[in-house]
PDB file of N, CA and C in Angstrom:
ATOM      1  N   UNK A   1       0.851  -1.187   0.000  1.00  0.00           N
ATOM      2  CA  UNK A   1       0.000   0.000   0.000  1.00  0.00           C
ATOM      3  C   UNK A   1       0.887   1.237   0.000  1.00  0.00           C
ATOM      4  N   UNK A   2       0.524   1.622  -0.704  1.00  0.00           N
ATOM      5  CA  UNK A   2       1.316   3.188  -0.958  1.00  0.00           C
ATOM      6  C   UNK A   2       0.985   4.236   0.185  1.00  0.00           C
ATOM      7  N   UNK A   3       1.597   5.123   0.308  1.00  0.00           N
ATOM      8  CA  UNK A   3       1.334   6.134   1.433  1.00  0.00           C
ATOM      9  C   UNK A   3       0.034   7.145   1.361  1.00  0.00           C
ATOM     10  N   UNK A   4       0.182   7.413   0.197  1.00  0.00           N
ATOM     11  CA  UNK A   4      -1.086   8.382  -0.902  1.00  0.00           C
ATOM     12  C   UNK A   4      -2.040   7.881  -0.590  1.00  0.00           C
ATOM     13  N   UNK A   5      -2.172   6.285  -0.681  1.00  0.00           N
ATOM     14  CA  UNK A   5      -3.427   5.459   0.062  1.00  0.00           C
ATOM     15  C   UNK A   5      -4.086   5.428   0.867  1.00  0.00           C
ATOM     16  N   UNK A   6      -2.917   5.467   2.212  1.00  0.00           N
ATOM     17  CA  UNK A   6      -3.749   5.496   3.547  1.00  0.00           C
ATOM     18  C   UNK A   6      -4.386   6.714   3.762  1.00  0.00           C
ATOM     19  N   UNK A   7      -5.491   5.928   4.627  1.00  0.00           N
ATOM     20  CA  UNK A   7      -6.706   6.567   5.145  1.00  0.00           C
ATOM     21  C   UNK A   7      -6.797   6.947   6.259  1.00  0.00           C
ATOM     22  N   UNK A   8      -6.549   8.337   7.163  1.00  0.00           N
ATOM     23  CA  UNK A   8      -6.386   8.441   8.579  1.00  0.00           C
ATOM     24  C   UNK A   8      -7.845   9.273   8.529  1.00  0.00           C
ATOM     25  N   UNK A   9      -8.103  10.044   7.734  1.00  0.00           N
ATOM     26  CA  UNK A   9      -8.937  10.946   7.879  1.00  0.00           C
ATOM     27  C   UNK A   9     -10.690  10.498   7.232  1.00  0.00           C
ATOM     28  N   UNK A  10     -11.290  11.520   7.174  1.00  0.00           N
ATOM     29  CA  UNK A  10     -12.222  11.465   6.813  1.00  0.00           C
ATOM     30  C   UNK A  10     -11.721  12.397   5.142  1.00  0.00           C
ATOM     31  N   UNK A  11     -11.220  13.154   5.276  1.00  0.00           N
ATOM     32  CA  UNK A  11     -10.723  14.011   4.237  1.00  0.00           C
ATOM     33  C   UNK A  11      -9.660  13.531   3.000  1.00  0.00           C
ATOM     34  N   UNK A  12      -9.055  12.417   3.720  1.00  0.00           N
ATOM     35  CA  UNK A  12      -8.230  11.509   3.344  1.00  0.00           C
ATOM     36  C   UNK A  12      -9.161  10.376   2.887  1.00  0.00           C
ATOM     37  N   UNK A  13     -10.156  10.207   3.024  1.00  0.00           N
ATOM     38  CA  UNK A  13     -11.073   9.276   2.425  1.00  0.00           C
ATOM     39  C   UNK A  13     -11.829  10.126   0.960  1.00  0.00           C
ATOM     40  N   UNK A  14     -12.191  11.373   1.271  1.00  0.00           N
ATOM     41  CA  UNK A  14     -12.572  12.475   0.051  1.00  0.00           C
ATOM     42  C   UNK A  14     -11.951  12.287  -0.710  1.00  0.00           C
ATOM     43  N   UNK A  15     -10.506  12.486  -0.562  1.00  0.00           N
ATOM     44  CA  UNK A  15      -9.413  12.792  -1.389  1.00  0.00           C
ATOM     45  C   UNK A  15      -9.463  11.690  -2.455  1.00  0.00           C
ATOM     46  N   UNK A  16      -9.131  10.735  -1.971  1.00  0.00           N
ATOM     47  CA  UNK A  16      -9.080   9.582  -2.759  1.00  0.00           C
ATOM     48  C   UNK A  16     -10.564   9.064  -3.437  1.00  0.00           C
ATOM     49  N   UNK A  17     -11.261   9.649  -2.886  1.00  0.00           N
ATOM     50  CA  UNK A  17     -12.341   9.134  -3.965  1.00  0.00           C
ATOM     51  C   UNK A  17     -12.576   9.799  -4.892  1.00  0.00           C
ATOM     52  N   UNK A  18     -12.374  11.143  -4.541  1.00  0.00           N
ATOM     53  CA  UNK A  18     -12.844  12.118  -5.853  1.00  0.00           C
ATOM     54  C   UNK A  18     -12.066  11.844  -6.673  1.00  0.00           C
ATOM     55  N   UNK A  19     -10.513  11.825  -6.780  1.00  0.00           N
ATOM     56  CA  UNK A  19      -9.197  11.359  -7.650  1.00  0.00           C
ATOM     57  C   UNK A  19     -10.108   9.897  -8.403  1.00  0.00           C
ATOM     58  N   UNK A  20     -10.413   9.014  -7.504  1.00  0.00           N
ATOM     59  CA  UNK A  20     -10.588   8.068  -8.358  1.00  0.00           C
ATOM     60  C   UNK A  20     -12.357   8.286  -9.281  1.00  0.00           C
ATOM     61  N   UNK A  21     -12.914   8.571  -8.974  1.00  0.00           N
ATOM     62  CA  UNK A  21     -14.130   8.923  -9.504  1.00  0.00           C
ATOM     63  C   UNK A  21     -13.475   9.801 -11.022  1.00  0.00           C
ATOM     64  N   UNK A  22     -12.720  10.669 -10.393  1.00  0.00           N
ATOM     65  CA  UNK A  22     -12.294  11.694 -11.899  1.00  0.00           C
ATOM     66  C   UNK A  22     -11.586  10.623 -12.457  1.00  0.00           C
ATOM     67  N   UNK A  23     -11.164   9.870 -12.004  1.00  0.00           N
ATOM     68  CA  UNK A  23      -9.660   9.095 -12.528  1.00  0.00           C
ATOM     69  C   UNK A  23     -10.429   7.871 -13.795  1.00  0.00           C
ATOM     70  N   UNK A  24     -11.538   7.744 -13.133  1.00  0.00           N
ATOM     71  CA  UNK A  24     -13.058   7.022 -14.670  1.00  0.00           C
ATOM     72  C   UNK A  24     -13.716   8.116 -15.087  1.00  0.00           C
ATOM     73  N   UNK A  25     -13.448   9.209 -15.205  1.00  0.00           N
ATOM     74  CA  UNK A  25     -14.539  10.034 -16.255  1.00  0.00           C
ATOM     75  C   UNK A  25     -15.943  10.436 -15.706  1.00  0.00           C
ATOM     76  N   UNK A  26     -16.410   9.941 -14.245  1.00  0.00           N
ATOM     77  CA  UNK A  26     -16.955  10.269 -13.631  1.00  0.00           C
ATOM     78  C   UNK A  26     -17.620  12.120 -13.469  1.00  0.00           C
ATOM     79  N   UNK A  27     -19.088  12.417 -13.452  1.00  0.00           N
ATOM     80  CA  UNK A  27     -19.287  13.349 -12.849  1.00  0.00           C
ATOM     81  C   UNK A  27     -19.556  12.677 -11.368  1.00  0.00           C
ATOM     82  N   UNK A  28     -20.013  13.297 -10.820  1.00  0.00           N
ATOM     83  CA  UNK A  28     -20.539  12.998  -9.119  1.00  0.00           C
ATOM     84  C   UNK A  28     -21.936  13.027  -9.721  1.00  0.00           C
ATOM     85  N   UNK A  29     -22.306  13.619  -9.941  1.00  0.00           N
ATOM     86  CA  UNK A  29     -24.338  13.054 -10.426  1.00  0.00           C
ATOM     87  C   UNK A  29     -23.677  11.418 -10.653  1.00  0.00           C
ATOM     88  N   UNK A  30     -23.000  11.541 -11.908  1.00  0.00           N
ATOM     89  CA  UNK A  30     -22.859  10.527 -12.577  1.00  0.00           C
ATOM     90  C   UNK A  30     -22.485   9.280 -11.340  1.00  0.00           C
ATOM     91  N   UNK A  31     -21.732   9.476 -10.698  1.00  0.00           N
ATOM     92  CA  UNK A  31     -20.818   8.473  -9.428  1.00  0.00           C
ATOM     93  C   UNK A  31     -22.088   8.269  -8.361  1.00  0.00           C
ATOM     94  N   UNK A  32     -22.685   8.960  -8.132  1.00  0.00           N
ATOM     95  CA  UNK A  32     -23.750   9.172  -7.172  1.00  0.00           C
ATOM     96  C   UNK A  32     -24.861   8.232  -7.898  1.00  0.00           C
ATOM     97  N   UNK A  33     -25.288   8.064  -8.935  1.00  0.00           N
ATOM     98  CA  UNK A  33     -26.379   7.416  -9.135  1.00  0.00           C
ATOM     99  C   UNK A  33     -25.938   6.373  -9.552  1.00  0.00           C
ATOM    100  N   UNK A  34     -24.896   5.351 -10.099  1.00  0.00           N
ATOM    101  CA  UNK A  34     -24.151   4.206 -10.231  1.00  0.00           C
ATOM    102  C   UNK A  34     -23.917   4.155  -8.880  1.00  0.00           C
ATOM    103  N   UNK A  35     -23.660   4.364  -7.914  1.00  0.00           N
ATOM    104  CA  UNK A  35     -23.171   3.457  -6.297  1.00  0.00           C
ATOM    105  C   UNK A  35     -24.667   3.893  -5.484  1.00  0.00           C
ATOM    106  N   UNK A  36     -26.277   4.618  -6.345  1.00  0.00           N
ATOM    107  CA  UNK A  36     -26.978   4.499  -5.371  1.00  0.00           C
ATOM    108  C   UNK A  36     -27.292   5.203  -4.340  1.00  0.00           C
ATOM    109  N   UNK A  37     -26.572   6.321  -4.522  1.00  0.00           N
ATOM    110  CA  UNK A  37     -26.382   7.496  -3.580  1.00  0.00           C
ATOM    111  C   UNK A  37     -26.914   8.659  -3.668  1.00  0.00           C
ATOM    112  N   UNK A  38     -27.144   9.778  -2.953  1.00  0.00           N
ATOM    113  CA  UNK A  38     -27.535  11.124  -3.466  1.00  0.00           C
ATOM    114  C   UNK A  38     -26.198  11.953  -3.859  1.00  0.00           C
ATOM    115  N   UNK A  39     -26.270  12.967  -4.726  1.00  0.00           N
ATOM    116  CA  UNK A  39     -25.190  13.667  -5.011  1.00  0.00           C
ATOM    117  C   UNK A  39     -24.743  14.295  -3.495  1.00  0.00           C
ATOM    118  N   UNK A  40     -25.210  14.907  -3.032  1.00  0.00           N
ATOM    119  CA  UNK A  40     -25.139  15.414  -1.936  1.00  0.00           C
ATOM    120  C   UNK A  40     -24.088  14.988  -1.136  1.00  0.00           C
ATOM    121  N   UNK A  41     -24.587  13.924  -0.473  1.00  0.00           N
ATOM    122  CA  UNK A  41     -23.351  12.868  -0.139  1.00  0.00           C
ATOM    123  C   UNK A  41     -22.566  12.646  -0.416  1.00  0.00           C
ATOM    124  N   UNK A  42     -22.043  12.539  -1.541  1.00  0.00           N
ATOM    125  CA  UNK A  42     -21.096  12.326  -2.474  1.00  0.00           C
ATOM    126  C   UNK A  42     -20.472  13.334  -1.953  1.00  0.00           C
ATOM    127  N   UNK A  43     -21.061  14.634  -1.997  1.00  0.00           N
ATOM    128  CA  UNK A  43     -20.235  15.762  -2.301  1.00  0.00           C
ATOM    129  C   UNK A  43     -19.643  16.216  -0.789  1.00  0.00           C
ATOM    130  N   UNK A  44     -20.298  15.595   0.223  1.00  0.00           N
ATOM    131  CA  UNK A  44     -20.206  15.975   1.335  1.00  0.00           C
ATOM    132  C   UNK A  44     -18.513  15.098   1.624  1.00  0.00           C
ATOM    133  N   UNK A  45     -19.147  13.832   1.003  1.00  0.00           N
ATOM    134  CA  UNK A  45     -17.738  12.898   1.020  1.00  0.00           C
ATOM    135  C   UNK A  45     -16.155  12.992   1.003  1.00  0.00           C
ATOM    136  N   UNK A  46     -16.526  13.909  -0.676  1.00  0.00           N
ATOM    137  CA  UNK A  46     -15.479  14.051  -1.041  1.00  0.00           C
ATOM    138  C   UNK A  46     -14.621  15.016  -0.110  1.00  0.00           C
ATOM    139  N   UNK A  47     -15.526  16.275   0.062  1.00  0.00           N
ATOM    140  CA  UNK A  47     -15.269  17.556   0.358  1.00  0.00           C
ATOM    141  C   UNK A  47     -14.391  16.620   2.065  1.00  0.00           C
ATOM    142  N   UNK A  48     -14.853  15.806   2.881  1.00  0.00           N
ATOM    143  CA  UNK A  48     -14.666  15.162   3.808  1.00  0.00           C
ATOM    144  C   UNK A  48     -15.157  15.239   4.973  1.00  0.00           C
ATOM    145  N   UNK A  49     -16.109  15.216   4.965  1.00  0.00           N
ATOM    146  CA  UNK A  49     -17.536  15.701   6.156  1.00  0.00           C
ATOM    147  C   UNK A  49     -17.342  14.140   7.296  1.00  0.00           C
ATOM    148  N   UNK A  50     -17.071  14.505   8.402  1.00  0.00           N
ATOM    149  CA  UNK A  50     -16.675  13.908   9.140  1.00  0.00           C
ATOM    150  C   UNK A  50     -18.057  13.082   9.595  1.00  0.00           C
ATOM    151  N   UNK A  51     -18.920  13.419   9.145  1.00  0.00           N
ATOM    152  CA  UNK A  51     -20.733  12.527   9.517  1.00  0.00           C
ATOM    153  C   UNK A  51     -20.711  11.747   8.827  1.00  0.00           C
ATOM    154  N   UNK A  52     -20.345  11.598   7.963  1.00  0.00           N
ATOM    155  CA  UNK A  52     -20.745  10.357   6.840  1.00  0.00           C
ATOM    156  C   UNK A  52     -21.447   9.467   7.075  1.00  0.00           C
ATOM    157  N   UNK A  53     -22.253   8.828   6.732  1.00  0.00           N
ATOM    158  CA  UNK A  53     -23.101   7.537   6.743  1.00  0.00           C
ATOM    159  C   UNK A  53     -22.239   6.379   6.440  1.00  0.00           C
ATOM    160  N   UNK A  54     -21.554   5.378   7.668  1.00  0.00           N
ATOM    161  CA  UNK A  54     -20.784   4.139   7.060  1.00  0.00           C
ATOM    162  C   UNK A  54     -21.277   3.478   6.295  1.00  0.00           C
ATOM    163  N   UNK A  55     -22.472   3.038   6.572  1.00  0.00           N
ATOM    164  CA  UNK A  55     -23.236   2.407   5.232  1.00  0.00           C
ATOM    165  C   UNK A  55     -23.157   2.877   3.937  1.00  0.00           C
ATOM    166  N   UNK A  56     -23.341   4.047   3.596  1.00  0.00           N
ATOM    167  CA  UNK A  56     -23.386   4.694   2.632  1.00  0.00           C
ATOM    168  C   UNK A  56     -22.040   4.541   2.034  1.00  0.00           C
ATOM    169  N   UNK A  57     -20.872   4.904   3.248  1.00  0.00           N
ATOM    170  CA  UNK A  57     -19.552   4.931   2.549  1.00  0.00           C
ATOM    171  C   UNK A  57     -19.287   3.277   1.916  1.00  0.00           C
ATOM    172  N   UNK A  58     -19.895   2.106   2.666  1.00  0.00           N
ATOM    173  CA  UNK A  58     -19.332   0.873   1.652  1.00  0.00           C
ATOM    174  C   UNK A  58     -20.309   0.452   1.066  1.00  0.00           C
ATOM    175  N   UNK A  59     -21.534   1.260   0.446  1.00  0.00           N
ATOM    176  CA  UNK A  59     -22.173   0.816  -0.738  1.00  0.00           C
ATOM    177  C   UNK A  59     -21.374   1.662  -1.342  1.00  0.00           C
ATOM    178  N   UNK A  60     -20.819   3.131  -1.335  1.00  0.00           N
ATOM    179  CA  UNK A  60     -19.796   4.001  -2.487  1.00  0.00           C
ATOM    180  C   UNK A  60     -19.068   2.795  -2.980  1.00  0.00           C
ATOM    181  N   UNK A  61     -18.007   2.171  -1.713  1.00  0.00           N
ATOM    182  CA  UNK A  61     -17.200   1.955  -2.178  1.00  0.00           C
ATOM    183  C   UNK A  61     -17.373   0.354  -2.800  1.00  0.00           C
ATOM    184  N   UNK A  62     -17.869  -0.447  -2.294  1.00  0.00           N
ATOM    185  CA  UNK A  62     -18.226  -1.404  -3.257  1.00  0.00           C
ATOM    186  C   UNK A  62     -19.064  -1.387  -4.558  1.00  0.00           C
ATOM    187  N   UNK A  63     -19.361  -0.408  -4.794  1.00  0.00           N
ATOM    188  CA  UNK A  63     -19.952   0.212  -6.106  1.00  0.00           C
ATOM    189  C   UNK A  63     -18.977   0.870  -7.202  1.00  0.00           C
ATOM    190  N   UNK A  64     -18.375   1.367  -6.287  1.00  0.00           N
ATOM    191  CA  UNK A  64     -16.745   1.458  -7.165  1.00  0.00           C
ATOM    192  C   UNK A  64     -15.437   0.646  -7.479  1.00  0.00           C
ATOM    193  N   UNK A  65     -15.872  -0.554  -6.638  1.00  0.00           N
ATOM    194  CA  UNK A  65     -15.465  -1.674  -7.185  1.00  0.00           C
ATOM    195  C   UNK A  65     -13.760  -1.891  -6.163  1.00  0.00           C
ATOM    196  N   UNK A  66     -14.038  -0.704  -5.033  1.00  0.00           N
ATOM    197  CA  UNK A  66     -12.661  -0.373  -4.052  1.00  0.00           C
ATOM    198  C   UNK A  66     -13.563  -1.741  -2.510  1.00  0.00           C
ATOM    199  N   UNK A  67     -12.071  -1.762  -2.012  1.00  0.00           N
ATOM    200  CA  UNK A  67     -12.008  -2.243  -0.461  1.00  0.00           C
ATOM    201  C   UNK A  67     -11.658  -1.893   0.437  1.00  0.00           C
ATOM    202  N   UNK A  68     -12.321  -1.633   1.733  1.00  0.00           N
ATOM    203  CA  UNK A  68     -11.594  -0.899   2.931  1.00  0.00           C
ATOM    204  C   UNK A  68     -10.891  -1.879   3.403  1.00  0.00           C
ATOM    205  N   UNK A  69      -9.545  -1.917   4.311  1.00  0.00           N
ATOM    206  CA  UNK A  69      -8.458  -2.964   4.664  1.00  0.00           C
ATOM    207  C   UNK A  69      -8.252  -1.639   5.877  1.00  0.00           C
ATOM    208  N   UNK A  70      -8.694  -2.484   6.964  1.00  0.00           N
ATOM    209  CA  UNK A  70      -7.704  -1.941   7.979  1.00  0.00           C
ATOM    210  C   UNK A  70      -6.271  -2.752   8.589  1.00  0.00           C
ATOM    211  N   UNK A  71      -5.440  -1.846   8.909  1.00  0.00           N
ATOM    212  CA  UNK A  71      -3.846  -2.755   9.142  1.00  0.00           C
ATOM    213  C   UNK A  71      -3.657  -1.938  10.631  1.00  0.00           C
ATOM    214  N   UNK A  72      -2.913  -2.558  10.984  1.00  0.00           N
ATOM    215  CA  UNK A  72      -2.131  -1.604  11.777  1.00  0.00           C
ATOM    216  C   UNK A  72      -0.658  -0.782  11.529  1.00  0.00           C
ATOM    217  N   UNK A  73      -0.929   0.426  11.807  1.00  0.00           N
ATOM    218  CA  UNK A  73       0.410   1.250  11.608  1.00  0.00           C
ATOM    219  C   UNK A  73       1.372   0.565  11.636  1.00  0.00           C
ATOM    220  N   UNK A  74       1.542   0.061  12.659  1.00  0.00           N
ATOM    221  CA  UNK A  74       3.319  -0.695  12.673  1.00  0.00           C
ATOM    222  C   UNK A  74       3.679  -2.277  12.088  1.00  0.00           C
ATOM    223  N   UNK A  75       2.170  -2.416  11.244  1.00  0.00           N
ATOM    224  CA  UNK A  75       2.648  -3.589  10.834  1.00  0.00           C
ATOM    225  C   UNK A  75       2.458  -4.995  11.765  1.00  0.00           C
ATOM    226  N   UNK A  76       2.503  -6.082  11.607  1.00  0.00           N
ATOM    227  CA  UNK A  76       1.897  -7.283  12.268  1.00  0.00           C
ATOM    228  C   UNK A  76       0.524  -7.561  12.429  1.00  0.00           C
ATOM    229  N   UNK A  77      -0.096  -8.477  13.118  1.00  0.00           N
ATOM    230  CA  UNK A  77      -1.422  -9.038  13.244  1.00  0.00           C
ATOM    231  C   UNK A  77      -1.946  -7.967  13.641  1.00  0.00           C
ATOM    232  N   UNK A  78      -3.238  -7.590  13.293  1.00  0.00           N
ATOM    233  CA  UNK A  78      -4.341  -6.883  13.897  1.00  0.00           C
ATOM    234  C   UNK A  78      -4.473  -6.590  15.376  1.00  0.00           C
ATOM    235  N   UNK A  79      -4.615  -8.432  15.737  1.00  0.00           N
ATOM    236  CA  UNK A  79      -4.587  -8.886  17.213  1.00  0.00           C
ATOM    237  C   UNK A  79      -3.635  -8.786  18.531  1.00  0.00           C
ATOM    238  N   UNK A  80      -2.585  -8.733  17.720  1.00  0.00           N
ATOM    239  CA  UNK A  80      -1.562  -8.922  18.610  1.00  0.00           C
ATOM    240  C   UNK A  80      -1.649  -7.523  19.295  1.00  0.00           C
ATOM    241  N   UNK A  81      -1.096  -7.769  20.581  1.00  0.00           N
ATOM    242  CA  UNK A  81      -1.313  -6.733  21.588  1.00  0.00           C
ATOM    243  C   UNK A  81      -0.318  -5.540  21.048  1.00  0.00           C
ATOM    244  N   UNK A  82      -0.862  -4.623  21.027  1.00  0.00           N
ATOM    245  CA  UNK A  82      -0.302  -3.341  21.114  1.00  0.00           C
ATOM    246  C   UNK A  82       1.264  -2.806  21.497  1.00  0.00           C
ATOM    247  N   UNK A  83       1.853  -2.180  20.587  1.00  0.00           N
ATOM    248  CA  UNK A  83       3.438  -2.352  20.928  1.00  0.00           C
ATOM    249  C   UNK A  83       3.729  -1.315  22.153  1.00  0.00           C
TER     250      UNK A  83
END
């Protein structure tokens, strides 16, 4: 995973979607009614509106054909206790 990738933010989640939405030729009407969504949302998304609807965010993103992966920062099991 590239650095550009990770996701700390909510804004950092915008970022990367709008890039990839433009990155297919996408309007946001257009992105918004293929994943099922209101524009609105979308726009709230991108922009990085810290309310977001989780639901909403993984019908976006399984509609866009993306996966959320959480890791841990330092690397190793999920589980394993905390360094």
């Amino acid at each position: 995973m590239k650095n550009e990738d990770r996701i700390r933010t909510t804004a950092d989640l915008g970022r990367l979607l709008r890039a990839y939405r433009k990155s297919r030729g996408l309007s946001q009407v257009d992105a918004a009614a293929l994943a099922g969504v209101g524009e609105r949302f979308l726009s709230e998304l991108e922009r990085g509106k810290p309310t977001a609807e989780i639901g909403l965010v993984f019908k976006l993103l399984d509609r866009f054909g993306l996966t959320l992966v959480v890791a841990r920062r330092s690397g190793g099991n999920l589980f394993d206790e905390p360094s």
